[in-house]
C-alpha atoms as a PDB file:
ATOM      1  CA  UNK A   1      95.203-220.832  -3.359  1.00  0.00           C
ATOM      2  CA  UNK A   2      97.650-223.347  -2.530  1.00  0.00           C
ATOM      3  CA  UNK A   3     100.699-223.238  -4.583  1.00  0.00           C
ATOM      4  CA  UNK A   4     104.311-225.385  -4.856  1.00  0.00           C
ATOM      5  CA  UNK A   5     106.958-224.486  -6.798  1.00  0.00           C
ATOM      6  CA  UNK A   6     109.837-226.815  -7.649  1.00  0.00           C
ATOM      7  CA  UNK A   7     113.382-225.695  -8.995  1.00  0.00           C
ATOM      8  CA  UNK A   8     116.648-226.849  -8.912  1.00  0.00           C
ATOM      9  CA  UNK A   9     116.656-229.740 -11.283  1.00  0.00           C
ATOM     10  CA  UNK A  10     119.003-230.347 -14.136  1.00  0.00           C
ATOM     11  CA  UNK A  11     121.214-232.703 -16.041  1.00  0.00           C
ATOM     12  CA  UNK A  12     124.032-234.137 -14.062  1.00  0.00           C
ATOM     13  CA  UNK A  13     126.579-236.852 -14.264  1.00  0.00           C
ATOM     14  CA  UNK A  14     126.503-240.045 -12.411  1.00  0.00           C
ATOM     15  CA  UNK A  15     128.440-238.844  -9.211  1.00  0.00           C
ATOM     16  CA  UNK A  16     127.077-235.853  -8.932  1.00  0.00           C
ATOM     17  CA  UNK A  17     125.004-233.477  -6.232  1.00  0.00           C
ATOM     18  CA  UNK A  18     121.581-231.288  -6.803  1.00  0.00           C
ATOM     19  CA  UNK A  19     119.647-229.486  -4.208  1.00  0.00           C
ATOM     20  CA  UNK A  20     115.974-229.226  -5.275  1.00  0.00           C
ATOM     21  CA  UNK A  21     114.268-225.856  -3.375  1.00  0.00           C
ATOM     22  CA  UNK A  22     110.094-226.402  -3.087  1.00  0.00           C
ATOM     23  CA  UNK A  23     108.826-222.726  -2.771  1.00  0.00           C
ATOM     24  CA  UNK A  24     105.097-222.609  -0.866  1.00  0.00           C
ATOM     25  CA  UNK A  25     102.445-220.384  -0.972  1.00  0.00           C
ATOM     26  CA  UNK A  26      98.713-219.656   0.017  1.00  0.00           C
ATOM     27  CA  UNK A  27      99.734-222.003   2.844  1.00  0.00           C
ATOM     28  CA  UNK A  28     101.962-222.068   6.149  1.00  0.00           C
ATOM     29  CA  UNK A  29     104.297-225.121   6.037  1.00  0.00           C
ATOM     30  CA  UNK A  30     104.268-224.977   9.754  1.00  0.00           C
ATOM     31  CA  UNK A  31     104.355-228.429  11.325  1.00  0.00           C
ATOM     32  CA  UNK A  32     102.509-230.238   8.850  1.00  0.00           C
ATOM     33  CA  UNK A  33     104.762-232.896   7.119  1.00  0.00           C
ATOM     34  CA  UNK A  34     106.029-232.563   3.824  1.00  0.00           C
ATOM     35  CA  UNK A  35     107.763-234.726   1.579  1.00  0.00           C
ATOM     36  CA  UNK A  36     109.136-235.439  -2.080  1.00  0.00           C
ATOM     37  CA  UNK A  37     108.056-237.567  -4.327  1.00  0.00           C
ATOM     38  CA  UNK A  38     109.345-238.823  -7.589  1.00  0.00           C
ATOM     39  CA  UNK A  39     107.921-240.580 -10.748  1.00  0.00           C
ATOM     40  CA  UNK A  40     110.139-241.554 -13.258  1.00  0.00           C
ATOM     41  CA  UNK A  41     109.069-242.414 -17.069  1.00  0.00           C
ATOM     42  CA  UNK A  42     106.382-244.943 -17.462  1.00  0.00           C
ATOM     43  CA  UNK A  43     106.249-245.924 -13.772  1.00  0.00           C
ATOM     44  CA  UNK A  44     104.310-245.049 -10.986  1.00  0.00           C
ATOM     45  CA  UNK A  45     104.944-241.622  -8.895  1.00  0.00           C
ATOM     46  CA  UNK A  46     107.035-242.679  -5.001  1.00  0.00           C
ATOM     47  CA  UNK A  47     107.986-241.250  -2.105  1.00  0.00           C
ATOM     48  CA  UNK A  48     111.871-239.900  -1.766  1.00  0.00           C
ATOM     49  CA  UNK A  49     111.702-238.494   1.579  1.00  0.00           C
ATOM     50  CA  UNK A  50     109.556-237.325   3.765  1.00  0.00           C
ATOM     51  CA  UNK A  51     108.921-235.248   7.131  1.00  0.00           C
ATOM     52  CA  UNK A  52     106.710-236.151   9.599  1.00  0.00           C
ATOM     53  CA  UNK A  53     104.260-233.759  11.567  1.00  0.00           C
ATOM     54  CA  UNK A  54     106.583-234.522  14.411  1.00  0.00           C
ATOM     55  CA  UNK A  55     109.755-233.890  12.995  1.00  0.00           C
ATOM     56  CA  UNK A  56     111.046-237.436  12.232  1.00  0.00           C
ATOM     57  CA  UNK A  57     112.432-238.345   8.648  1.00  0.00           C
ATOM     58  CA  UNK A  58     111.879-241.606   6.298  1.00  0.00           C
ATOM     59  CA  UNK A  59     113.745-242.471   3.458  1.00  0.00           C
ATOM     60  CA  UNK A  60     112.624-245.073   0.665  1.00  0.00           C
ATOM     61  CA  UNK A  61     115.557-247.548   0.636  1.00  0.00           C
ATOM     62  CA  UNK A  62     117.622-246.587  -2.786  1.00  0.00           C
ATOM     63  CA  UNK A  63     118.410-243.183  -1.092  1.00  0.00           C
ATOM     64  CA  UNK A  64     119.643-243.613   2.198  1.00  0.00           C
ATOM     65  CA  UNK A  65     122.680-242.090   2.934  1.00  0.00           C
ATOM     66  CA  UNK A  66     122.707-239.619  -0.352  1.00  0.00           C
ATOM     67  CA  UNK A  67     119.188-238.071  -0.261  1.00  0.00           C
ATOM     68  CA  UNK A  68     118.575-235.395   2.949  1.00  0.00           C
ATOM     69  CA  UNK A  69     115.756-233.783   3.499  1.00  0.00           C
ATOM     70  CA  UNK A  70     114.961-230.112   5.308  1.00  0.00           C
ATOM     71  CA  UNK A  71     112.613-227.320   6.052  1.00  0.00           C
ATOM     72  CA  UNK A  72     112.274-223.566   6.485  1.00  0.00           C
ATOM     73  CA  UNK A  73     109.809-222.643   7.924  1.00  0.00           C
ATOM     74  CA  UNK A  74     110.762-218.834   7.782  1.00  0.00           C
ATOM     75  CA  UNK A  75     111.042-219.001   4.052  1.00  0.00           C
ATOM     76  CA  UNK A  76     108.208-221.632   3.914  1.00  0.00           C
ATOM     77  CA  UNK A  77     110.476-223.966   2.125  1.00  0.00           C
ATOM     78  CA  UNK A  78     111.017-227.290   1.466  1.00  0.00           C
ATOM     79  CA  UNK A  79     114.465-228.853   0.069  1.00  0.00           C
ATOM     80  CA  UNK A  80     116.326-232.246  -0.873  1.00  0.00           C
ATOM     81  CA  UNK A  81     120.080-232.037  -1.038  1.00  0.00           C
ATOM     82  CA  UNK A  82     121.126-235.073  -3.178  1.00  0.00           C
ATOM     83  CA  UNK A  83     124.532-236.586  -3.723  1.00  0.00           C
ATOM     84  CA  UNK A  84     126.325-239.616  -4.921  1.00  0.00           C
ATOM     85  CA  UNK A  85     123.623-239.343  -7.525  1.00  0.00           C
ATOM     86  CA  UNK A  86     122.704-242.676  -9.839  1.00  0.00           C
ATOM     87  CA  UNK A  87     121.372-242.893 -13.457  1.00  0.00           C
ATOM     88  CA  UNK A  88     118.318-244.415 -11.684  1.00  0.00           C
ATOM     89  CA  UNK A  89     117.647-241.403  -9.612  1.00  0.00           C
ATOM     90  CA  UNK A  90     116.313-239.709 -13.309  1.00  0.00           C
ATOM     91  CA  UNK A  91     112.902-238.618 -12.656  1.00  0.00           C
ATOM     92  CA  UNK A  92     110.277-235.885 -12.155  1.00  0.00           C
ATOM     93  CA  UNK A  93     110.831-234.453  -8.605  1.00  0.00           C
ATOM     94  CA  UNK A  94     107.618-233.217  -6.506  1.00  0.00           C
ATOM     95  CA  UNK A  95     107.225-231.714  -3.720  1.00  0.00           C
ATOM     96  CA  UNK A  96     104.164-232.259  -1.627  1.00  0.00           C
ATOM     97  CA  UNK A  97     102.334-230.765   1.926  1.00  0.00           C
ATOM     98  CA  UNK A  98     101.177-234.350   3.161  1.00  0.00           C
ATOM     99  CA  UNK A  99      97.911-232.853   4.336  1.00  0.00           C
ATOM    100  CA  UNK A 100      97.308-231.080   0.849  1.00  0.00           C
ATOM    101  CA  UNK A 101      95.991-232.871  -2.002  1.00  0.00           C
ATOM    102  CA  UNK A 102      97.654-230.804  -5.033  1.00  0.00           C
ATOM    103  CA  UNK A 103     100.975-230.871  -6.969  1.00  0.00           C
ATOM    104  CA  UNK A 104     103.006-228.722  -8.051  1.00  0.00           C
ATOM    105  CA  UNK A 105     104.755-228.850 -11.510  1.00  0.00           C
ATOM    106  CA  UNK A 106     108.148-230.902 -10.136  1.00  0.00           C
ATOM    107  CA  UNK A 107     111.619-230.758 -11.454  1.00  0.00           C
ATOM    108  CA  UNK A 108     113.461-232.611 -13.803  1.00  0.00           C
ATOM    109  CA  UNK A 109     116.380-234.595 -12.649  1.00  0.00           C
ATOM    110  CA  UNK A 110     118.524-236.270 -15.282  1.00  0.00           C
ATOM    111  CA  UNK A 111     121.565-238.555 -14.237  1.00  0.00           C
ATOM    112  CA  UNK A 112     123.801-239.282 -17.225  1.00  0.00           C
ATOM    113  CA  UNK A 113     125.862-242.513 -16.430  1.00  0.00           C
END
């Protein structure tokens, strides 16, 4: 049974850095891409960031430059350091295994202007 867990959110001012942690289980992160995703109240759930199968990283445009993200493989983890964070960055953070269909629970991620 596949399983993601999300962490690291909280409430943080305008300005400010998080680093959300995406523990995996049932499943070897391996080389399959993986990605965040983010769905703020009363719109539609986005891509953040993602990693590709081979290695290469996208960005959606709004978080270029603050957003990074990384893998362990060893700890079959996934992570997003974010700074210079922005009121509009408030959302429900997910993590995802692009080649698995289920969710995990996410993170909240509040940015207080």
């Amino acid at each position: 049974q596949v399983q993601l867990v999300e962490s690291g959110g909280c409430l943080v001012q305008a300005g400010g850095s998080l680093r959300l942690s995406c523990a995996a289980s049932g499943i070897t992160i391996g080389n399959n891409g993986v990605g965040w995703y983010r769905q703020a109240p009363g719109k539609q759930r986005e891509p953040v960031a993602i990693i590709k199968s081979g290695g290469t990283t996208d960005y959606t445009e709004s978080v270029k430059g603050r957003f990074t993200i990384s893998r362990d493989n060893a700890k079959n983890n996934i992570y997003l350091q974010m700074n210079s964070l922005k009121p509009e960055d408030t959302a429900v953070y997910y993590c995802k295994i692009l080649t698995v269909t289920c969710w995990g629970k996410g993170t909240q991620v509040a940015v207080s202007s």
